[in-house]
C-alpha atoms as a PDB file:
ATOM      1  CA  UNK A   1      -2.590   7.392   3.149  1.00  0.00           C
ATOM      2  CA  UNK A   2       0.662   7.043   1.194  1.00  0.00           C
ATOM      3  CA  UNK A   3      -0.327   4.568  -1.922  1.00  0.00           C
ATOM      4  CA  UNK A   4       3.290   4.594  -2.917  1.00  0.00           C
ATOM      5  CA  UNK A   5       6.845   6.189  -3.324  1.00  0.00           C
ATOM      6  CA  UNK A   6       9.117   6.493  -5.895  1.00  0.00           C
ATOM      7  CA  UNK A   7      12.756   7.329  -6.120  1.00  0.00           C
ATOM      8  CA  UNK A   8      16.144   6.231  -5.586  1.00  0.00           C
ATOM      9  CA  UNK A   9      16.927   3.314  -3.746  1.00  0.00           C
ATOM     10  CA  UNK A  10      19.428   3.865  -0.632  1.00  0.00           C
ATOM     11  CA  UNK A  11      19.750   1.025   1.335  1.00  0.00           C
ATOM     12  CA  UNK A  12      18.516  -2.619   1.287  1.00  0.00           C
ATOM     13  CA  UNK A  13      17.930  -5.359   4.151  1.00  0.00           C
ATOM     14  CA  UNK A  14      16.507  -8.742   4.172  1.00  0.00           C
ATOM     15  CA  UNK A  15      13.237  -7.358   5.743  1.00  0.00           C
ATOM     16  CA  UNK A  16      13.077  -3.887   3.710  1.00  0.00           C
ATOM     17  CA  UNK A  17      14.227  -1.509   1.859  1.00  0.00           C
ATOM     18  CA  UNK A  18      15.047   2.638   2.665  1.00  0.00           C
ATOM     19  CA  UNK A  19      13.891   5.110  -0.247  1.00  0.00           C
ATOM     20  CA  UNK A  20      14.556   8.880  -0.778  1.00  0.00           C
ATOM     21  CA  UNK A  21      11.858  10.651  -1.670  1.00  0.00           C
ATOM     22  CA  UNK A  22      12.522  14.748  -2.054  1.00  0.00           C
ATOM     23  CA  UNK A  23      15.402  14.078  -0.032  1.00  0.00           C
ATOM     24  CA  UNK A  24      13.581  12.178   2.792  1.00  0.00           C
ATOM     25  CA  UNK A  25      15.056   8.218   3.628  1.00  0.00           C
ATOM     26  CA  UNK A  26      11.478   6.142   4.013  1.00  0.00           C
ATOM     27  CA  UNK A  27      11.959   2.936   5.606  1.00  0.00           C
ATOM     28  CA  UNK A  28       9.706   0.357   3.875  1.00  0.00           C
ATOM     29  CA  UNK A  29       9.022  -3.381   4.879  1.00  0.00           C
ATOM     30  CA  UNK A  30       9.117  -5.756   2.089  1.00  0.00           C
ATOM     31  CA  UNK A  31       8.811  -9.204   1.321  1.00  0.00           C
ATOM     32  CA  UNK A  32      11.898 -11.110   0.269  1.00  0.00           C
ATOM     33  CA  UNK A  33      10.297 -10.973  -3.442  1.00  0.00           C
ATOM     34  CA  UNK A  34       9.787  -7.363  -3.567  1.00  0.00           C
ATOM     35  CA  UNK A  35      13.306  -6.765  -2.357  1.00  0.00           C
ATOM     36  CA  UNK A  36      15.053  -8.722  -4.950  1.00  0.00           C
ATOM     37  CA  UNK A  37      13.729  -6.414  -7.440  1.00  0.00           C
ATOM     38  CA  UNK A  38      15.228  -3.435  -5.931  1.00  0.00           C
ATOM     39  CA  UNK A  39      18.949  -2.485  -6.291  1.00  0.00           C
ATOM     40  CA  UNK A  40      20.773  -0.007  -4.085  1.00  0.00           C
ATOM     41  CA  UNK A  41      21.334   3.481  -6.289  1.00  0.00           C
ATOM     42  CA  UNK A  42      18.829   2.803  -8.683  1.00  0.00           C
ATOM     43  CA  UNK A  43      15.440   4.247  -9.376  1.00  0.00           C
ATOM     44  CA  UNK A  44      12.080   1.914  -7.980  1.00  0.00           C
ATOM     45  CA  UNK A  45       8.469   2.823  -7.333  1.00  0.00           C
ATOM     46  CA  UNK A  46       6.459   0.439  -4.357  1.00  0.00           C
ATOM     47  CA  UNK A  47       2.878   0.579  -4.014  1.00  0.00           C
ATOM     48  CA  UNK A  48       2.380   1.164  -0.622  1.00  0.00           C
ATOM     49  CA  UNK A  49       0.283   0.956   2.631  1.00  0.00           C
ATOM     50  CA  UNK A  50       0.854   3.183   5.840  1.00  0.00           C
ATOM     51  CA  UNK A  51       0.096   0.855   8.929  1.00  0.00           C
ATOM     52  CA  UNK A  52      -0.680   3.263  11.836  1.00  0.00           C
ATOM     53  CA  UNK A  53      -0.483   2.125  15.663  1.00  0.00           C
ATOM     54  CA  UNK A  54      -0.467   4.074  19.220  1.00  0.00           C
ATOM     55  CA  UNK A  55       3.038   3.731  19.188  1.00  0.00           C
ATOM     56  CA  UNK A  56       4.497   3.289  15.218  1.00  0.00           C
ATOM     57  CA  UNK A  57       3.543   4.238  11.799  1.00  0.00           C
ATOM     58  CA  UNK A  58       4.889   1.485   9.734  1.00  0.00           C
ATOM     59  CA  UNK A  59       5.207   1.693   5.607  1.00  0.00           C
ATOM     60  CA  UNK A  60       4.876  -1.586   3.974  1.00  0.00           C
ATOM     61  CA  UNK A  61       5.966  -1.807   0.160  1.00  0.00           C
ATOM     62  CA  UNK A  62       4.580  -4.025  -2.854  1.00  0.00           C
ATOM     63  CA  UNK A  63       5.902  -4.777  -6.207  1.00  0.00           C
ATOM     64  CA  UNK A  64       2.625  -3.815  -7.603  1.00  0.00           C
ATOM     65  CA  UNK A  65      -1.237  -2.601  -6.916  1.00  0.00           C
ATOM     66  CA  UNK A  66      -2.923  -5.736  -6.594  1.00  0.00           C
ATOM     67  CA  UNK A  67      -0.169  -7.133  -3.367  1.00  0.00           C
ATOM     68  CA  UNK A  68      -0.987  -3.732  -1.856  1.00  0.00           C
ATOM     69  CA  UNK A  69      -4.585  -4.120  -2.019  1.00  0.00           C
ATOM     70  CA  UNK A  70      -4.985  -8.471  -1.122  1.00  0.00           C
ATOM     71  CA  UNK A  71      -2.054  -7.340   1.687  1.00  0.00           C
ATOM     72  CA  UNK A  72      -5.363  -4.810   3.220  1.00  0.00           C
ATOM     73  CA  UNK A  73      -8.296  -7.214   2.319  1.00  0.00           C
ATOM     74  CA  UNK A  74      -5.942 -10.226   4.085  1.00  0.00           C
ATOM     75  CA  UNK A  75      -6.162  -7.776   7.236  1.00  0.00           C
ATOM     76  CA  UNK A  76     -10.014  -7.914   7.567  1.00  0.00           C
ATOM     77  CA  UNK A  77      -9.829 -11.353   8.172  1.00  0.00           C
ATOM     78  CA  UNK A  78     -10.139 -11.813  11.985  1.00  0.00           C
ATOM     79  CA  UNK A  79      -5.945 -12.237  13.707  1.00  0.00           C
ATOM     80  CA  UNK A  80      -4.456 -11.191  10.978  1.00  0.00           C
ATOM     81  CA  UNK A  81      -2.373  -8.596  11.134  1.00  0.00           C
ATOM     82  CA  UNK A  82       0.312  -6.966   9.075  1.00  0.00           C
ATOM     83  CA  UNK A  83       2.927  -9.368   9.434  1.00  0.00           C
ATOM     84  CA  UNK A  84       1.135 -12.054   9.172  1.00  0.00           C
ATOM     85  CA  UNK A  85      -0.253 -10.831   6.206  1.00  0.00           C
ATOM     86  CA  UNK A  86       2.992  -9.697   4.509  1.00  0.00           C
ATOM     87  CA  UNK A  87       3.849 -13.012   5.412  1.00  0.00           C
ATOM     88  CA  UNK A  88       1.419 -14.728   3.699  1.00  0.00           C
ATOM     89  CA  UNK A  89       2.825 -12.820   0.296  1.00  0.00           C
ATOM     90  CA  UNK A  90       6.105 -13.378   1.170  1.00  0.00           C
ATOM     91  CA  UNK A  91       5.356 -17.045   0.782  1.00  0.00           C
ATOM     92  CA  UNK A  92       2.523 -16.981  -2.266  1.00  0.00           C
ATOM     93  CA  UNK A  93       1.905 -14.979  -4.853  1.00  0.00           C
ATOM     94  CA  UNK A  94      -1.508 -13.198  -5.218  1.00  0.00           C
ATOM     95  CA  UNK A  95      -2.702 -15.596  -7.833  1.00  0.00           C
ATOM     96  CA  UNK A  96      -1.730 -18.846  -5.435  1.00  0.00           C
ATOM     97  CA  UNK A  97      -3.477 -17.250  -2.227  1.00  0.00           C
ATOM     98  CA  UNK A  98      -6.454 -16.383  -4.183  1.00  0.00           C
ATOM     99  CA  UNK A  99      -6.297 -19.742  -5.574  1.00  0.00           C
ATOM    100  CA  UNK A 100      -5.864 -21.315  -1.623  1.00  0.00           C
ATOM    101  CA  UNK A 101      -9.199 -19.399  -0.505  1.00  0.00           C
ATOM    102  CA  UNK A 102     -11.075 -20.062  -3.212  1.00  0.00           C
ATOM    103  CA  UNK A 103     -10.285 -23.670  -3.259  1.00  0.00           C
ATOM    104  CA  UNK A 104     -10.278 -24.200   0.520  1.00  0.00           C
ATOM    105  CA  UNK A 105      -6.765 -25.569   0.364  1.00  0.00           C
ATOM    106  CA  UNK A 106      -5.530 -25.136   4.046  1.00  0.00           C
ATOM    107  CA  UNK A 107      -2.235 -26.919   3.709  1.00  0.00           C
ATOM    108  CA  UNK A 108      -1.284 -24.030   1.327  1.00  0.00           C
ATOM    109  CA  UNK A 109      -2.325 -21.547   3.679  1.00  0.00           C
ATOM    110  CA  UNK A 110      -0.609 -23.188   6.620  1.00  0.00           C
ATOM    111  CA  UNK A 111       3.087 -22.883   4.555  1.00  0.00           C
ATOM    112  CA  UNK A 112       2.535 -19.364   5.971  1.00  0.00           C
ATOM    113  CA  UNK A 113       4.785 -18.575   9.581  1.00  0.00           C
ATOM    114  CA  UNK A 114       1.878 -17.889  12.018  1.00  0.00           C
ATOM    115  CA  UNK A 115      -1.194 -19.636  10.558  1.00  0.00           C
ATOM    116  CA  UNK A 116      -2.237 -22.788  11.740  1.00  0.00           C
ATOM    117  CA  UNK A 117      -5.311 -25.053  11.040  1.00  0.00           C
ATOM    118  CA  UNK A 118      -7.778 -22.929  12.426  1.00  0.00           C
ATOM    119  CA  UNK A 119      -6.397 -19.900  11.328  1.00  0.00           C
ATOM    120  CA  UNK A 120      -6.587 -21.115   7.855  1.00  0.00           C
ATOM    121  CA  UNK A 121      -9.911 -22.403   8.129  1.00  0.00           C
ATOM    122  CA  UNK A 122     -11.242 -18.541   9.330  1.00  0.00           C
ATOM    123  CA  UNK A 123      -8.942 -17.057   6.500  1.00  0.00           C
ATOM    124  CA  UNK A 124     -11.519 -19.175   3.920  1.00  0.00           C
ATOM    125  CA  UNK A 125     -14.441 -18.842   5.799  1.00  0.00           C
ATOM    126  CA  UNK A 126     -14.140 -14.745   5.873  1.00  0.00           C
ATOM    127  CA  UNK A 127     -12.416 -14.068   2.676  1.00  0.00           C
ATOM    128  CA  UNK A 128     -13.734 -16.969   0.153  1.00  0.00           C
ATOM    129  CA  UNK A 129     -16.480 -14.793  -1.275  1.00  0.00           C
ATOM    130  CA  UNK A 130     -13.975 -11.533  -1.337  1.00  0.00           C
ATOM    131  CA  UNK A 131     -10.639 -12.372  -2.699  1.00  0.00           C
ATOM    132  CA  UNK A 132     -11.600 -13.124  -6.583  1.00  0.00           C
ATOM    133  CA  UNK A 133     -10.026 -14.064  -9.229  1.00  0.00           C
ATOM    134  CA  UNK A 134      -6.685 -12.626 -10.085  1.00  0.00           C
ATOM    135  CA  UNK A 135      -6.925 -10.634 -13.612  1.00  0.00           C
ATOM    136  CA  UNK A 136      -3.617  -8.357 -12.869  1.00  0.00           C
ATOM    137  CA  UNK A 137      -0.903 -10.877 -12.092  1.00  0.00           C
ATOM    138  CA  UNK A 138       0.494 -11.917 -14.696  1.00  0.00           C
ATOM    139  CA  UNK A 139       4.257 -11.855 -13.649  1.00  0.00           C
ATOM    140  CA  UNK A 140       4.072 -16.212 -12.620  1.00  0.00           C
ATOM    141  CA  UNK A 141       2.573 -18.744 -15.386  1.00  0.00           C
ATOM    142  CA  UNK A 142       1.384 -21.746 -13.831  1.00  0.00           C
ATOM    143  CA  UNK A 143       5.040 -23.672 -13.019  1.00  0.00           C
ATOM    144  CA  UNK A 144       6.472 -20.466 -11.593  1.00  0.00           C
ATOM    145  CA  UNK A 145       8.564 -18.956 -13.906  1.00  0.00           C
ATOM    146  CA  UNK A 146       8.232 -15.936 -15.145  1.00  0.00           C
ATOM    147  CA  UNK A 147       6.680 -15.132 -18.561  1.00  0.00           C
ATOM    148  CA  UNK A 148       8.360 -13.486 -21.384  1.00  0.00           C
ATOM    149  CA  UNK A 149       7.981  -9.787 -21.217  1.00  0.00           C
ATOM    150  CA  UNK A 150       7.234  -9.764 -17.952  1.00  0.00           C
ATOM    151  CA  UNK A 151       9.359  -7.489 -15.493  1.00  0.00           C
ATOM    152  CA  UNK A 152      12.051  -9.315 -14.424  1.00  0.00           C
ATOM    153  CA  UNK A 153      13.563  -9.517 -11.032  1.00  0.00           C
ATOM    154  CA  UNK A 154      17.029  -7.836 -10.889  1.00  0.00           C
ATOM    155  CA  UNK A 155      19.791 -10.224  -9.997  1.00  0.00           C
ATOM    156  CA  UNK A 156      21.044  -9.832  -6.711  1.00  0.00           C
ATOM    157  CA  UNK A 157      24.529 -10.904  -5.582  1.00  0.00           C
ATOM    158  CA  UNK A 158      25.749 -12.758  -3.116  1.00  0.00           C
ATOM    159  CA  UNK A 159      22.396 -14.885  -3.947  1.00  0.00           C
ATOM    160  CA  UNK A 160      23.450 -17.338  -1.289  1.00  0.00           C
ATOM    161  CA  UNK A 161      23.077 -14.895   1.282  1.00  0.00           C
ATOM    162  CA  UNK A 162      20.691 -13.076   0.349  1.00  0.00           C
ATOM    163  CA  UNK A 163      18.169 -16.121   0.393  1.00  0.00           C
ATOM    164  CA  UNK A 164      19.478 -17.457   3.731  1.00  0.00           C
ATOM    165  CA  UNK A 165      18.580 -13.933   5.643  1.00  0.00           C
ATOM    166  CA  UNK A 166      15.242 -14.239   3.766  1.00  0.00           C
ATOM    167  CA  UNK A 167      14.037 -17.416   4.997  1.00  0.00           C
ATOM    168  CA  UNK A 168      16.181 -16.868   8.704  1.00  0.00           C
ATOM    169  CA  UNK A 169      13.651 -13.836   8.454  1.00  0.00           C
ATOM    170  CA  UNK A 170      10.844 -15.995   7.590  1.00  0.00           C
ATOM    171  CA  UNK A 171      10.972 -18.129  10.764  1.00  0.00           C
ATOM    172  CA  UNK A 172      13.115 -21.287   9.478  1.00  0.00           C
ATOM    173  CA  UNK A 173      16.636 -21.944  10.536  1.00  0.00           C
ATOM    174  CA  UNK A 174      19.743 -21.125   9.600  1.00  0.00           C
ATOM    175  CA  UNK A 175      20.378 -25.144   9.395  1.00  0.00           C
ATOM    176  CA  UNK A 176      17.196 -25.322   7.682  1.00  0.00           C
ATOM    177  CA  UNK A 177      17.971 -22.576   5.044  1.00  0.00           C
ATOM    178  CA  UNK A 178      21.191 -24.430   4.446  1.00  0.00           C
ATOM    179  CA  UNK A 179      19.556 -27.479   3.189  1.00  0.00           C
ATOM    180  CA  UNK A 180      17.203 -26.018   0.937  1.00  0.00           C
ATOM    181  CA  UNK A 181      19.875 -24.191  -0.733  1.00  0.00           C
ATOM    182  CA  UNK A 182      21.553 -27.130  -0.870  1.00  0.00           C
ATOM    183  CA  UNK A 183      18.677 -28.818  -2.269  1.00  0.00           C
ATOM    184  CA  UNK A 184      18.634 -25.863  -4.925  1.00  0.00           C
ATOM    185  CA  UNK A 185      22.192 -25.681  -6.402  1.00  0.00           C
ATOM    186  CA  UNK A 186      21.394 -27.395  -9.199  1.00  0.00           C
ATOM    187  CA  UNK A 187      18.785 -25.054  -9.960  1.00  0.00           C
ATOM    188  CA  UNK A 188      20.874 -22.179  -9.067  1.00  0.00           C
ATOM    189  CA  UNK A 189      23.479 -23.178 -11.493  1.00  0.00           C
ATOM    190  CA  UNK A 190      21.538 -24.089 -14.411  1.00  0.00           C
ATOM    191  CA  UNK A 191      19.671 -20.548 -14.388  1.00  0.00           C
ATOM    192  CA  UNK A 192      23.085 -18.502 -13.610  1.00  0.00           C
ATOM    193  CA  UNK A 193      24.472 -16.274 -15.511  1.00  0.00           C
ATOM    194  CA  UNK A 194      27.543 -15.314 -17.256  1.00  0.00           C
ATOM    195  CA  UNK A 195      28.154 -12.898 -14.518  1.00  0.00           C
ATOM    196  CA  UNK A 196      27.389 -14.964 -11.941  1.00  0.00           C
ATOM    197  CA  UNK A 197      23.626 -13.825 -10.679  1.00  0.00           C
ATOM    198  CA  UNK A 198      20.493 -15.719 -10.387  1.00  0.00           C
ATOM    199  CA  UNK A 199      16.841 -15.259  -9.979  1.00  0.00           C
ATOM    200  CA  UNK A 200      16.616 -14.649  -6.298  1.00  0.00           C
ATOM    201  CA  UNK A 201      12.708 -14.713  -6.538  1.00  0.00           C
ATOM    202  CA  UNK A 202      12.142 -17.776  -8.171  1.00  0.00           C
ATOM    203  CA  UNK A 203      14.870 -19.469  -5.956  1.00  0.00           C
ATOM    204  CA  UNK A 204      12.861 -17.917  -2.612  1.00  0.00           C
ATOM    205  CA  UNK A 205       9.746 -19.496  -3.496  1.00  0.00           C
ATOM    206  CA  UNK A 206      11.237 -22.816  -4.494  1.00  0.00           C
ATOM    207  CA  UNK A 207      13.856 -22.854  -1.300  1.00  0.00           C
ATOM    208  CA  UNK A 208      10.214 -22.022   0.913  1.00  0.00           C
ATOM    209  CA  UNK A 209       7.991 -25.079  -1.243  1.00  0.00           C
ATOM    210  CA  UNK A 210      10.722 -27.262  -0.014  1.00  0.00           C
ATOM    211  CA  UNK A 211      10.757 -26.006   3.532  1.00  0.00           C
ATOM    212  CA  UNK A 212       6.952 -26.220   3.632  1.00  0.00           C
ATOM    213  CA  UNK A 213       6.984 -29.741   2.373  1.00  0.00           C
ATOM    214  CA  UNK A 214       9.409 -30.560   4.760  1.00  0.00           C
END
């Protein structure tokens, strides 16, 4: 199993990232999260998990341990698969869907492109007693921001776009993507910077609360 890579960052798309390691381009699939951290031509490290089929090996990429490990346990649930479980992250982080099982809160879990009611209801029944409590992430206090100290996500630029392809990826609209950037700008501009950047990861979460809501 590959638990993770590390080296320079060569290319970056809204559903992954490509990453040389000893002079070898892996292709990794990321959530929309992870990938705002990462910046072409710099140095990252994923935790990763090597998802073999007849026909594919696939490499999905975390920010950190703890996604890589609740993105296998998600996967012992009965239908879930990868993507549905990279989706689930994509949409909450680990401490929220811990939070979802343990509490039994289905519209939560339902936010999340391919679960529906029942799915929901299985992913509590089979993982309630497994998931936890979260004890490593610490990167989101309790309103979603991040804490000071923390890693923090670097700023990626054009942020507009960058979150449209992310949610277009996700399953929403382009239309729909629109309005819950719209519905963001004033967020967008309070937390920008002299240079012009944002936090792409805290805007992603807020632009999918809105489109889950809606």
């Amino acid at each position: 199993m590959i638990a993770s890579v590390a080296g320079r960052v060569a290319a970056v798309s809204p559903d992954g990232a490509v990453v040389e390691v000893g002079g070898v381009g892996l292709s990794v699939q990321c959530t929309p999260g992870t990938i705002a951290r990462l910046t072409v031509g710099e140095q990252a490290r994923l935790s990763t998990s090597l998802v073999v089929r007849e026909d594919s090996l696939t490499l999905y990429g975390f920010a950190d341990d703890d996604e890589r490990q609740l993105f296998e346990l998600l996967q012992t649930a009965n239908g879930v698969g990868p993507r549905v479980a990279q989706a689930v992250l994509a949409i909450h982080p680990p401490r929220e869907v811990r939070r979802a099982v343990s509490m039994g809160d289905l519209k939560a879990l339902m936010q999340v492109p391919g679960i529906g009611k029942k799915g929901a209801e299985r992913l509590v029944l089979e993982l309630r007693d497994r998931l936890g409590v979260t004890t490593t992430d610490t990167r989101l206090d309790g309103g979603g921001a991040l804490p000071a100290g923390a890693g923090q996500i670097t700023p990626v630029a054009p942020w507009r776009d960058q979150l449209t392809a992310a949610i277009v990826q996700l399953g929403w609209s382009s239309r729909e993507a629109e309005t819950a950037l719209a519905a963001l700008d004033p967020v967008a501009e309070e937390q920008q910077t002299s240079a012009g950047a944002v936090d792409v990861a805290v805007l992603l979460r807020q632009a999918l609360q809105l489109l889950g809501r809606a």
